[in-house]
N, C-alpha and C. Protein backbone atom coordinates (compact mmCIF):
# COMPACT_ATOMS: atom_id res chain seq x y z
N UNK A 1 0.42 -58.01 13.18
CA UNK A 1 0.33 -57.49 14.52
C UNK A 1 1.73 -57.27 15.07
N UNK A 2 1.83 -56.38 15.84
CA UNK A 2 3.15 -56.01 16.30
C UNK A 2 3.19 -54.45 17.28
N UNK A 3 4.42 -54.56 17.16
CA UNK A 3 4.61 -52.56 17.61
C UNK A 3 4.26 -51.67 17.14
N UNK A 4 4.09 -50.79 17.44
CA UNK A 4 3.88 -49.32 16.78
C UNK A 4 5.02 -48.90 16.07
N UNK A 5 5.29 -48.40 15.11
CA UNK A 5 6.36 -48.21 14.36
C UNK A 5 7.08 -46.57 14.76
N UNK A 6 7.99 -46.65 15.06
CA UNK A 6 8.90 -45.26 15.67
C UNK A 6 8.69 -44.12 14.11
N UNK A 7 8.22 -43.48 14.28
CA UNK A 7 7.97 -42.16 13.05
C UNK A 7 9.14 -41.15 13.17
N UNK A 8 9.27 -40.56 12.31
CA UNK A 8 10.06 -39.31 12.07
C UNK A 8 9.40 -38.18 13.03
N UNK A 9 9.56 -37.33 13.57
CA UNK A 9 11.17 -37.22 13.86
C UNK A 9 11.53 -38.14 14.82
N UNK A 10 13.00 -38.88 14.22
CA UNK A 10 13.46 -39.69 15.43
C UNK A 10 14.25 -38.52 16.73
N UNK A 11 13.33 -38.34 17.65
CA UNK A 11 14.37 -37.58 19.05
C UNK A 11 14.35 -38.10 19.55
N UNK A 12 15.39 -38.55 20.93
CA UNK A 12 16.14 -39.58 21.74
C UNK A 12 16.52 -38.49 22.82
N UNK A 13 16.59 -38.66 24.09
CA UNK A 13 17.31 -38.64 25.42
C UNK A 13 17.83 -39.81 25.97
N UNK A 14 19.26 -39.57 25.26
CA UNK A 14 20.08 -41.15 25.80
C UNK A 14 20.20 -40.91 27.77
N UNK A 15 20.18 -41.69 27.82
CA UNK A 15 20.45 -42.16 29.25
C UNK A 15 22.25 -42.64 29.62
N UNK A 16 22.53 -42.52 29.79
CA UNK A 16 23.74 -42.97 29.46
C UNK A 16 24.74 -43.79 31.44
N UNK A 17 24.51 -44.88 31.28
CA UNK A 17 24.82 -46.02 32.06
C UNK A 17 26.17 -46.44 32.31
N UNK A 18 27.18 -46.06 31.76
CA UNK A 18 28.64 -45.85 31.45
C UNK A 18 29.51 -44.86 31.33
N UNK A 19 30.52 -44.92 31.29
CA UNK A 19 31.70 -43.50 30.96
C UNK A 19 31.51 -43.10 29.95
N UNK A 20 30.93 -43.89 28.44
CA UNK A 20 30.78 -43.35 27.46
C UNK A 20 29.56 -43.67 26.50
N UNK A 21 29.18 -42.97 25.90
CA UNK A 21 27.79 -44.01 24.58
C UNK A 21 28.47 -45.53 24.16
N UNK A 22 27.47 -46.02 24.31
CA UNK A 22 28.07 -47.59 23.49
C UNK A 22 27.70 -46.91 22.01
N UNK A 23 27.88 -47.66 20.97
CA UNK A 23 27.66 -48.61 19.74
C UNK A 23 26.50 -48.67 19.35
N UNK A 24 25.67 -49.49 20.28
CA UNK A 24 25.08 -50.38 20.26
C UNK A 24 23.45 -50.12 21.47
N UNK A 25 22.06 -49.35 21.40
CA UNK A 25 21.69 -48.83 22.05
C UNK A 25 20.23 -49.72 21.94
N UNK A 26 19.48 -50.05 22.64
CA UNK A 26 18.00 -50.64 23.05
C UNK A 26 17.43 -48.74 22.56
N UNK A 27 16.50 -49.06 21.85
CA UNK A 27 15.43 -47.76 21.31
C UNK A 27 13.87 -48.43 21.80
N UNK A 28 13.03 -47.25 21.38
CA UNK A 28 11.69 -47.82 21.54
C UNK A 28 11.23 -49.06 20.04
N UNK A 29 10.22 -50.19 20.77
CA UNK A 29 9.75 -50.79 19.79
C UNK A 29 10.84 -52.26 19.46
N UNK A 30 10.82 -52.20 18.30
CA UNK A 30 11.74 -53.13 17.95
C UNK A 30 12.81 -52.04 17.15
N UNK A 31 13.11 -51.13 17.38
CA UNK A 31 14.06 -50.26 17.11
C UNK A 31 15.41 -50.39 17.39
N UNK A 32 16.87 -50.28 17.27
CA UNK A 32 18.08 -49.65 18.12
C UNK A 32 18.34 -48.59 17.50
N UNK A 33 19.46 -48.12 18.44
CA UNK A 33 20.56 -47.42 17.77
C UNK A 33 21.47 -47.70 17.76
N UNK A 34 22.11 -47.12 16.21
CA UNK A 34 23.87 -47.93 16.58
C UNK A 34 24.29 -46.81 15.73
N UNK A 35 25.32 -46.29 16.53
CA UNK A 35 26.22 -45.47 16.08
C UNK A 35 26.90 -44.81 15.12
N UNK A 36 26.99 -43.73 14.38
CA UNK A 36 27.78 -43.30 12.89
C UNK A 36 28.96 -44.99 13.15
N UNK A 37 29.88 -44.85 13.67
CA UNK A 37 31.03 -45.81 13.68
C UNK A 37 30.48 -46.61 13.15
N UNK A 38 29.34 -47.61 13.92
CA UNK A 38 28.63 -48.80 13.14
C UNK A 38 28.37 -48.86 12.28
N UNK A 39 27.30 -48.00 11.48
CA UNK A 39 26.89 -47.85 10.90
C UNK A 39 27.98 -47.85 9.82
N UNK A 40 28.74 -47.23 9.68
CA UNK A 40 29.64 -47.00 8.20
C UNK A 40 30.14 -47.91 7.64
N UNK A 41 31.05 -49.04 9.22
CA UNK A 41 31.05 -50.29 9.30
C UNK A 41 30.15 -51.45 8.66
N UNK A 42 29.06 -51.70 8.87
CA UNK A 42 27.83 -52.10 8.60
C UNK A 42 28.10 -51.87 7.20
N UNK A 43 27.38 -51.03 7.00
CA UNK A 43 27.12 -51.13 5.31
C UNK A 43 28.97 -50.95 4.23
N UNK A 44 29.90 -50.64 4.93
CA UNK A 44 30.98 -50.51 4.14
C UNK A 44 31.57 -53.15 3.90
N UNK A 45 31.04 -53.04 5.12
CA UNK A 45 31.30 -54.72 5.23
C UNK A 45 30.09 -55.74 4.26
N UNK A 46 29.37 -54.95 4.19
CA UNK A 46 28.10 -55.58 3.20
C UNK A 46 27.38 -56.59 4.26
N UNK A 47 27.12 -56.33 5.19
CA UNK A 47 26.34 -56.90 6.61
C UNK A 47 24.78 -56.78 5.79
N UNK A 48 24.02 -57.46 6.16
CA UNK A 48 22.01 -57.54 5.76
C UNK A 48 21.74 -57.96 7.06
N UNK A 49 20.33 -57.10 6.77
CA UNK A 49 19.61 -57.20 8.32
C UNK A 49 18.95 -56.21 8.87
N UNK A 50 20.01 -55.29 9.04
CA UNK A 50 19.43 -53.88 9.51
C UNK A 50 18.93 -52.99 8.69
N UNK A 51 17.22 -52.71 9.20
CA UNK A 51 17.15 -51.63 7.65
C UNK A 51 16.72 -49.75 8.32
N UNK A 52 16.17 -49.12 7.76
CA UNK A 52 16.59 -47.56 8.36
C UNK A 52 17.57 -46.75 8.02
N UNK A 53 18.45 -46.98 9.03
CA UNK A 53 19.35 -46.30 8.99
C UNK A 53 18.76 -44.44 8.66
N UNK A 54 18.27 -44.27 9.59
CA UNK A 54 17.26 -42.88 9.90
C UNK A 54 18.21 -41.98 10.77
N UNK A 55 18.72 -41.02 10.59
CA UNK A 55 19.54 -40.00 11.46
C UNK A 55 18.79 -39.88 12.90
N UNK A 56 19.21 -39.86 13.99
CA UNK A 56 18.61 -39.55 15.11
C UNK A 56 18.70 -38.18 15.65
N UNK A 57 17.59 -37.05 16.41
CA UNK A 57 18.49 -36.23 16.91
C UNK A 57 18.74 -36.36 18.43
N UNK A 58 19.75 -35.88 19.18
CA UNK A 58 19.94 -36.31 20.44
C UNK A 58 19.58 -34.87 21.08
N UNK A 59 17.98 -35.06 21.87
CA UNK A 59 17.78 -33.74 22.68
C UNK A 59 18.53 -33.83 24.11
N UNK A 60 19.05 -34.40 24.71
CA UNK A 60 19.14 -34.44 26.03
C UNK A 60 19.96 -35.39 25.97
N UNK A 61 21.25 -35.89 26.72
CA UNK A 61 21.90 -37.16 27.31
C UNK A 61 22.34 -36.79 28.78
N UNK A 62 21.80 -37.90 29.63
CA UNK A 62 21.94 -37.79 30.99
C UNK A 62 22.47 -38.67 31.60
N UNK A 63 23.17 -38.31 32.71
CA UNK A 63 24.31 -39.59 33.26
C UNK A 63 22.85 -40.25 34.54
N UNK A 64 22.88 -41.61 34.16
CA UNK A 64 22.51 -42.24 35.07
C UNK A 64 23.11 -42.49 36.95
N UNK A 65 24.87 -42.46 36.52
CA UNK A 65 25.55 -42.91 37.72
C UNK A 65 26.23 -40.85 37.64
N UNK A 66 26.65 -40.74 38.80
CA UNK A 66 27.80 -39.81 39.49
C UNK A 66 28.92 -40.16 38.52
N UNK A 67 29.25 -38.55 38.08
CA UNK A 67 30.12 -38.80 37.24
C UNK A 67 30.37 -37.40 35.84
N UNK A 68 31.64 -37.05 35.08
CA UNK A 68 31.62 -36.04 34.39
C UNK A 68 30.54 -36.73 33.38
N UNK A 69 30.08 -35.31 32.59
CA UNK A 69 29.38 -35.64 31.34
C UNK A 69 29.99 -35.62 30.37
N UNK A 70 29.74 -36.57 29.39
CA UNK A 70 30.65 -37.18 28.07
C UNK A 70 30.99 -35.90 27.36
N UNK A 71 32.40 -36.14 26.65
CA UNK A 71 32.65 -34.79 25.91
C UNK A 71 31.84 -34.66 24.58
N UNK A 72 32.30 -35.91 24.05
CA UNK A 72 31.43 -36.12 22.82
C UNK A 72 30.65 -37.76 22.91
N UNK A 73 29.49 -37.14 21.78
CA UNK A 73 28.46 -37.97 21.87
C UNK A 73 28.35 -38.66 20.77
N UNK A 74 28.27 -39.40 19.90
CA UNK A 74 28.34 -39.62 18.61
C UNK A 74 27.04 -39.44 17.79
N UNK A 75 26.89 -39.71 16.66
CA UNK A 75 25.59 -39.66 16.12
C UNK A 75 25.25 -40.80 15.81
N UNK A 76 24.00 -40.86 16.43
CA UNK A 76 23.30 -42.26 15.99
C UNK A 76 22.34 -41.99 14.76
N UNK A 77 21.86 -43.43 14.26
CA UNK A 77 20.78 -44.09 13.70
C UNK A 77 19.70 -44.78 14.09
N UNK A 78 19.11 -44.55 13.62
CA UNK A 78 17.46 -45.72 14.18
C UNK A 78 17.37 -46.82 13.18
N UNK A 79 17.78 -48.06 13.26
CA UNK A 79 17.83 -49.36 12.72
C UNK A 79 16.77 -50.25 12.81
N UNK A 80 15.85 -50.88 12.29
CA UNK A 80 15.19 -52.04 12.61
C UNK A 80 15.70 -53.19 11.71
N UNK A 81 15.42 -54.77 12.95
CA UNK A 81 16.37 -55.61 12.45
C UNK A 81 15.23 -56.70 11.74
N UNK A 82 15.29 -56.98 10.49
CA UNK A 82 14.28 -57.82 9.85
C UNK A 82 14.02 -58.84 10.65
N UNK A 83 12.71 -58.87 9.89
CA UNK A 83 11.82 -60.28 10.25
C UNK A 83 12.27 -61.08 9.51
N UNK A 84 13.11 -62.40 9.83
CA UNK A 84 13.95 -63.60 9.25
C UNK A 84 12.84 -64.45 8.64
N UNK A 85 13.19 -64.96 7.53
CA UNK A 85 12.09 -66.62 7.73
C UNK A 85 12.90 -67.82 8.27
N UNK A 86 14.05 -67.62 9.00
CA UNK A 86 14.49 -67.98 9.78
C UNK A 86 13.43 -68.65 11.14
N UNK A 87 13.46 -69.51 11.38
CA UNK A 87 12.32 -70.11 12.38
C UNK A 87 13.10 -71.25 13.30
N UNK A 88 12.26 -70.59 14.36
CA UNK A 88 12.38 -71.75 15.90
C UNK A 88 12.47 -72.67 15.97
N UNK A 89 13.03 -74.04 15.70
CA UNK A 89 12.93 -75.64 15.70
C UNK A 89 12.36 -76.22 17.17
N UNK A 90 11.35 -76.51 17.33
CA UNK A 90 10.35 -76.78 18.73
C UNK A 90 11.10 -78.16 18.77
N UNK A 91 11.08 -78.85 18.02
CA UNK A 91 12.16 -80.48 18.53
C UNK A 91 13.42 -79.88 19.03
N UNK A 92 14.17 -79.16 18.67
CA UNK A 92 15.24 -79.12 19.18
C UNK A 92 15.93 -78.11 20.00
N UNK A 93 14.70 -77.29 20.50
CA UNK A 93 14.48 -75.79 21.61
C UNK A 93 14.06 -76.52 23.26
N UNK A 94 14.68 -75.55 24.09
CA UNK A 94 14.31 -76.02 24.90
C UNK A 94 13.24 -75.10 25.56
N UNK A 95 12.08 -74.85 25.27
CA UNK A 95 11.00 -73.58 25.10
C UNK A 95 9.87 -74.37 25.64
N UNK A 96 9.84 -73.90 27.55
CA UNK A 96 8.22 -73.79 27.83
C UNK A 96 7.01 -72.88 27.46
N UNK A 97 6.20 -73.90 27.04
CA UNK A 97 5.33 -73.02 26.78
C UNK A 97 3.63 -73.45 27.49
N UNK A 98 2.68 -72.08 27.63
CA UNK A 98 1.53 -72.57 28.29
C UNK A 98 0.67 -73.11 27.62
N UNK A 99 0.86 -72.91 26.03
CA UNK A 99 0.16 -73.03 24.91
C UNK A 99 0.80 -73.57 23.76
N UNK A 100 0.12 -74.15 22.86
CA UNK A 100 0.35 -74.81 22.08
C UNK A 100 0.98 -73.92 20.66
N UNK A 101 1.61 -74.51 19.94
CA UNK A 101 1.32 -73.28 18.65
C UNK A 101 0.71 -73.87 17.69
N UNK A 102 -0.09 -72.58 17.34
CA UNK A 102 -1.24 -72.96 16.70
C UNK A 102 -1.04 -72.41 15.15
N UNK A 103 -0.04 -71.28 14.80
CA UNK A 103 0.44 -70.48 13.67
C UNK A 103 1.34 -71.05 13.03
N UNK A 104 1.94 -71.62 11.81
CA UNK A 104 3.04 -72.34 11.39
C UNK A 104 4.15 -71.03 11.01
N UNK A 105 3.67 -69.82 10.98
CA UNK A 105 4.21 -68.14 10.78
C UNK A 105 4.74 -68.12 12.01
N UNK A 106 4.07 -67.67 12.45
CA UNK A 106 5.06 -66.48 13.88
C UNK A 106 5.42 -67.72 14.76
N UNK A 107 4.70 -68.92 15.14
CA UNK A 107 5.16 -69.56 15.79
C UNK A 107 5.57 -69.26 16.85
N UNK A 108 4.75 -68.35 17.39
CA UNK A 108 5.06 -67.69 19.07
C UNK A 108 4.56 -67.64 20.38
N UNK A 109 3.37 -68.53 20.25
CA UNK A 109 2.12 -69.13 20.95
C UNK A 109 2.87 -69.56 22.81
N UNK A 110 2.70 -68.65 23.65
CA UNK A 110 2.68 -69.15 24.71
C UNK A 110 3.85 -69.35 25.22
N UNK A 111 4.96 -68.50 25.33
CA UNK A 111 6.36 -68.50 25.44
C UNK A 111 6.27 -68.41 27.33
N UNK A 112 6.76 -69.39 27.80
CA UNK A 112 6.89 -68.87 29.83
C UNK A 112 8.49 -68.67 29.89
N UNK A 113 9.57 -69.76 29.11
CA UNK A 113 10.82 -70.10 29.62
C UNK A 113 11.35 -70.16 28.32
N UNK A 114 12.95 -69.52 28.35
CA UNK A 114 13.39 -69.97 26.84
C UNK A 114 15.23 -70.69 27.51
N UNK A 115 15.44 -71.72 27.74
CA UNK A 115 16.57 -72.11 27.92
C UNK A 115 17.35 -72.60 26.91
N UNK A 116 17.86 -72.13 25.68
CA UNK A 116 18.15 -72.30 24.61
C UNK A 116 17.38 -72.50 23.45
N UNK A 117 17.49 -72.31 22.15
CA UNK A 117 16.95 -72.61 21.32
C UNK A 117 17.76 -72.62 19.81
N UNK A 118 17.11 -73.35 18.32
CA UNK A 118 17.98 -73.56 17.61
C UNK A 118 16.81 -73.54 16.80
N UNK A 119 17.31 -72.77 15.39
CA UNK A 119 16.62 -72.78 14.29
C UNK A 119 16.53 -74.01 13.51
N UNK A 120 15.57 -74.44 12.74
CA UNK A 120 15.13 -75.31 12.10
C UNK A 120 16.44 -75.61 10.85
N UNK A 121 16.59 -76.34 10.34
CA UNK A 121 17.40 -76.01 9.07
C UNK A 121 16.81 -76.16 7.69
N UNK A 122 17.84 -75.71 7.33
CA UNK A 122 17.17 -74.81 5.97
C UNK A 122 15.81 -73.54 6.29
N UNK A 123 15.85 -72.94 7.17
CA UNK A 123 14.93 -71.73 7.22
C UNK A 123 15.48 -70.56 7.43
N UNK A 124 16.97 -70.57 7.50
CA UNK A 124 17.46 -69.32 7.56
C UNK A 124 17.99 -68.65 6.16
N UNK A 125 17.91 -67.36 6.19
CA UNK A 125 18.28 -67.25 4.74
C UNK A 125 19.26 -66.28 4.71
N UNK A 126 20.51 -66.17 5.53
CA UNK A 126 21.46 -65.58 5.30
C UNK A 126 21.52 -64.34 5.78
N UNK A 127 20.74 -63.58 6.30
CA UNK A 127 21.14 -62.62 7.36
C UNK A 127 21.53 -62.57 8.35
N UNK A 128 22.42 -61.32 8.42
CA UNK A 128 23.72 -61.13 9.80
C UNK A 128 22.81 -60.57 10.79
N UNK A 129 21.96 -59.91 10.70
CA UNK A 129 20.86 -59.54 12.19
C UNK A 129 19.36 -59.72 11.64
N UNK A 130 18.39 -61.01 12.32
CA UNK A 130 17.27 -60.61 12.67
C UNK A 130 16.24 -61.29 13.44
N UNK A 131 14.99 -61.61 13.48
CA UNK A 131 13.93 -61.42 14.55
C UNK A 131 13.86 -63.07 13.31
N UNK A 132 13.96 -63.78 14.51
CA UNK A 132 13.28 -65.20 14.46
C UNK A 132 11.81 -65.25 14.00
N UNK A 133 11.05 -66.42 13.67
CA UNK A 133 9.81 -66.75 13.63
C UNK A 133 9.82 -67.60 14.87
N UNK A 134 9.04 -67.25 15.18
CA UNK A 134 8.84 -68.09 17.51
C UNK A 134 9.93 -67.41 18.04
N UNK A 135 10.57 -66.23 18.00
CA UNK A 135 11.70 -65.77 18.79
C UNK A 135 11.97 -64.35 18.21
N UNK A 136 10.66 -63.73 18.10
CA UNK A 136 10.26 -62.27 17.89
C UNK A 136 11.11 -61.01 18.43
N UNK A 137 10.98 -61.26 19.74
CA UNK A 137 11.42 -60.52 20.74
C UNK A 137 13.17 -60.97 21.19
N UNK A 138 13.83 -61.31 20.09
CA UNK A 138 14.96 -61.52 20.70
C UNK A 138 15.71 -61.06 18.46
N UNK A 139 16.79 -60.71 19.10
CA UNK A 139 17.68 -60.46 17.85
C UNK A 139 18.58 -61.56 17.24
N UNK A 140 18.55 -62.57 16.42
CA UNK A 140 19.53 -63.25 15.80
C UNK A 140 21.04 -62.63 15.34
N UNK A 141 22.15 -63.17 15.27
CA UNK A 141 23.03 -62.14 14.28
C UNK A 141 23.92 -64.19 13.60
N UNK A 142 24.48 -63.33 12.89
CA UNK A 142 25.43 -64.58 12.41
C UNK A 142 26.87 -64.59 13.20
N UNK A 143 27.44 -65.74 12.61
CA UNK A 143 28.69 -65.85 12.77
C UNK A 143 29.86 -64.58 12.18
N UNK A 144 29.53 -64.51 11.35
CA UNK A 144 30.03 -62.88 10.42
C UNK A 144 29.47 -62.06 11.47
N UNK A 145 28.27 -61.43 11.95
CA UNK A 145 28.02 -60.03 12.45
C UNK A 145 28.92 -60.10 13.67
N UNK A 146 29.45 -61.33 14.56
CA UNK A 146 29.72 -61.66 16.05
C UNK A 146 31.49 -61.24 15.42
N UNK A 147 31.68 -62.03 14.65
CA UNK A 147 33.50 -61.66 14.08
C UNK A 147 33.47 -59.81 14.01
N UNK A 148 32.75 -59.46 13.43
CA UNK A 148 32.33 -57.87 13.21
C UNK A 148 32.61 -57.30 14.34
N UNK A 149 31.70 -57.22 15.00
CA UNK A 149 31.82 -56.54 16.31
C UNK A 149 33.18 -57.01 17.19
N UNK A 150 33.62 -57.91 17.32
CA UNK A 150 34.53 -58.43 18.03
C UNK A 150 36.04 -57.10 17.54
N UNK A 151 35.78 -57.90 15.90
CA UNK A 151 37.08 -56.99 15.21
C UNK A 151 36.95 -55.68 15.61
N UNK A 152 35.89 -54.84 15.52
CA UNK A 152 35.87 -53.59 15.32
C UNK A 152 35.52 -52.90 16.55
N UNK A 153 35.56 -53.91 18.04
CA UNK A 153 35.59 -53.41 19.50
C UNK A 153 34.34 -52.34 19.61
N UNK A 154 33.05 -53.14 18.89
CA UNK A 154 31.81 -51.98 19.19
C UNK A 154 31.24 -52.75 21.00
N UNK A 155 30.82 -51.52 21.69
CA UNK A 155 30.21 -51.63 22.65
C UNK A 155 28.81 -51.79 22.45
N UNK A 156 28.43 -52.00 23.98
CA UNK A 156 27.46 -52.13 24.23
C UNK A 156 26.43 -53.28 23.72
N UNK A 157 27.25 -54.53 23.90
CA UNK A 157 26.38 -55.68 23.02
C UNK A 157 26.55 -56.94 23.71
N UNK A 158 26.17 -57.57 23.94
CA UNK A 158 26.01 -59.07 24.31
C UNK A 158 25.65 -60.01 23.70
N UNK A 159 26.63 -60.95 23.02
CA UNK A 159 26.31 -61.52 22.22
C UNK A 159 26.09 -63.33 22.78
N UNK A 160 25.25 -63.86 22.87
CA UNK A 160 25.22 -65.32 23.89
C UNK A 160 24.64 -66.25 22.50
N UNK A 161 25.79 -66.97 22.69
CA UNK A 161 24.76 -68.97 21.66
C UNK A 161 23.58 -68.49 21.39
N UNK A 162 22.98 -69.18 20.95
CA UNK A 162 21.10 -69.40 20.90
C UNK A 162 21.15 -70.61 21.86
N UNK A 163 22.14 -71.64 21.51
CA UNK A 163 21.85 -72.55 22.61
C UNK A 163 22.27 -72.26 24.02
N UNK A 164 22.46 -71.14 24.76
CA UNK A 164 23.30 -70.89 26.12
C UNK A 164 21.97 -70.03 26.09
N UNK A 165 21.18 -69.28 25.36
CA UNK A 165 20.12 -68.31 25.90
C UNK A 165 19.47 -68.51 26.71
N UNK A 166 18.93 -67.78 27.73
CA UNK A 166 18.00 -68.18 28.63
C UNK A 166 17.43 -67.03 29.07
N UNK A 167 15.90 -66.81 28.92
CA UNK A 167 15.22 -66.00 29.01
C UNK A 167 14.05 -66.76 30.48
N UNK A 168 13.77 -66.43 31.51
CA UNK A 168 12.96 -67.24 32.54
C UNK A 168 12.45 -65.82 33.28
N UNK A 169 12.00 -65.29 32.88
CA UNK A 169 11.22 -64.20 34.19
C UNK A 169 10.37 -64.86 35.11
N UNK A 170 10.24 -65.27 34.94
CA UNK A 170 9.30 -66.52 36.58
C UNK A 170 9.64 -67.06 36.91
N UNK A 171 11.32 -67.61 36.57
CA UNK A 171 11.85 -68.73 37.08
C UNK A 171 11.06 -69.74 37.01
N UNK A 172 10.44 -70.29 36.00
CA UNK A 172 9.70 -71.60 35.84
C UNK A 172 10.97 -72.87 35.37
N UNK A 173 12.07 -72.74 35.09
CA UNK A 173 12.94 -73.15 34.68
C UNK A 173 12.39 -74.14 33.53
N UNK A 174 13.89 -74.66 32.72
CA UNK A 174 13.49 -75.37 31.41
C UNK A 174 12.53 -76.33 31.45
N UNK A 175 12.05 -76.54 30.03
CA UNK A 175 10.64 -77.42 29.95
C UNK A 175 11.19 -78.82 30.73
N UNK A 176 9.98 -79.76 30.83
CA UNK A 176 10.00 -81.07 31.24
C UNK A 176 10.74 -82.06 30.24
N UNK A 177 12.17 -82.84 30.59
CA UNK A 177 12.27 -83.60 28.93
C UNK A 177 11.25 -84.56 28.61
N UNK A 178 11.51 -84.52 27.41
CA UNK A 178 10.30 -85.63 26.79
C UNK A 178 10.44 -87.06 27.36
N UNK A 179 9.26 -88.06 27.93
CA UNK A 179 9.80 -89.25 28.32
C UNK A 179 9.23 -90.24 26.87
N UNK A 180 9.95 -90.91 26.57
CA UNK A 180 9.82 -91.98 25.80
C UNK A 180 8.42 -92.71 26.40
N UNK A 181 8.01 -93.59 25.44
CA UNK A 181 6.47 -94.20 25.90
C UNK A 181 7.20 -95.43 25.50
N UNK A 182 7.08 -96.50 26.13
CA UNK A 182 7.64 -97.88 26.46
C UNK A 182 6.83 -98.24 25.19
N UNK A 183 7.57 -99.55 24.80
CA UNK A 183 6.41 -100.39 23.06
C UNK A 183 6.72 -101.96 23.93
């Protein structure tokens, strides 16, 4: 179960939120785009993770704010970032939830608050970008992909801990800590 999968032809009307295209672009789905630059980057560095790499065409780019329109635009790709067996560690996350998990797989049962979280160990298996088990909807990268981008000054990215994350759309704030039961 999941998204609908983005089909060929990939066409795009970037929106464009800045003086220039980032890098680094939110697409439909569990999709991005990231840039020829990236991209060449990416696979010339031997990075895993991202798979595609599908030419995009760009019908339209429109300035969101007041302002000239970009001279040049770059060419993007349509990337999707694997499903890790990389997984959520519930002892050591700080993850409200309304529900229990009931899947030992997706492990995604009932997400309200995410105020950090930390993978289990030994469940990651060495990829520089991807989609947690219990943390679907959010992108992993490594220590290598974060040096990457840093070195090579790609935009448009935010890169935060897993333990500094915090996801709260209701402001329910972090779970309750556990109280010890007296013996």
């Amino acid at each position: 179960m999941g998204m609908l999968t983005w089909l060929p032809p990939y066409r795009v009307a970037l929106e464009l939120h800045g003086q220039v295209p980032g890098d680094f672009v939110a697409g439909p789905g569990y999709e991005v785009l990231i840039s020829e630059r990236f991209a060449q980057a990416f696979r010339a560095e031997g990075l895993t993770g991202l798979l595609g790499f599908n030419p995009v065409e760009m019908v339209r780019v429109r300035r969101k704010r007041k302002g000239p329109s970009p001279h040049a635009v770059p060419s993007y790709f349509a990337v999707t970032a694997c499903f890790g067996q990389g997984a959520v560690d519930a002892a050591r996350s700080r993850i409200r939830r309304s529900e229990p998990i009931t899947c030992p797989e997706c492990r995604s049962a009932g997400v309200d608050s995410v105020h950090g979280f930390a993978l289990e160990p030994g469940t990651w298996q060495g990829e520089d970008v991807f989609r947690p088990r219990g943390k679907r909807g959010s992108l992993v990268v490594s220590e290598r992909f974060a040096e990457f981008v840093q070195r090579h000054g790609f935009t448009n990215l935010k890169l935060t801990p897993t333990e500094e994350y915090v996801w709260d759309p209701d402001g329910k704030g972090p779970p309750a800590a556990t109280q010890a039961t007296p013996t």
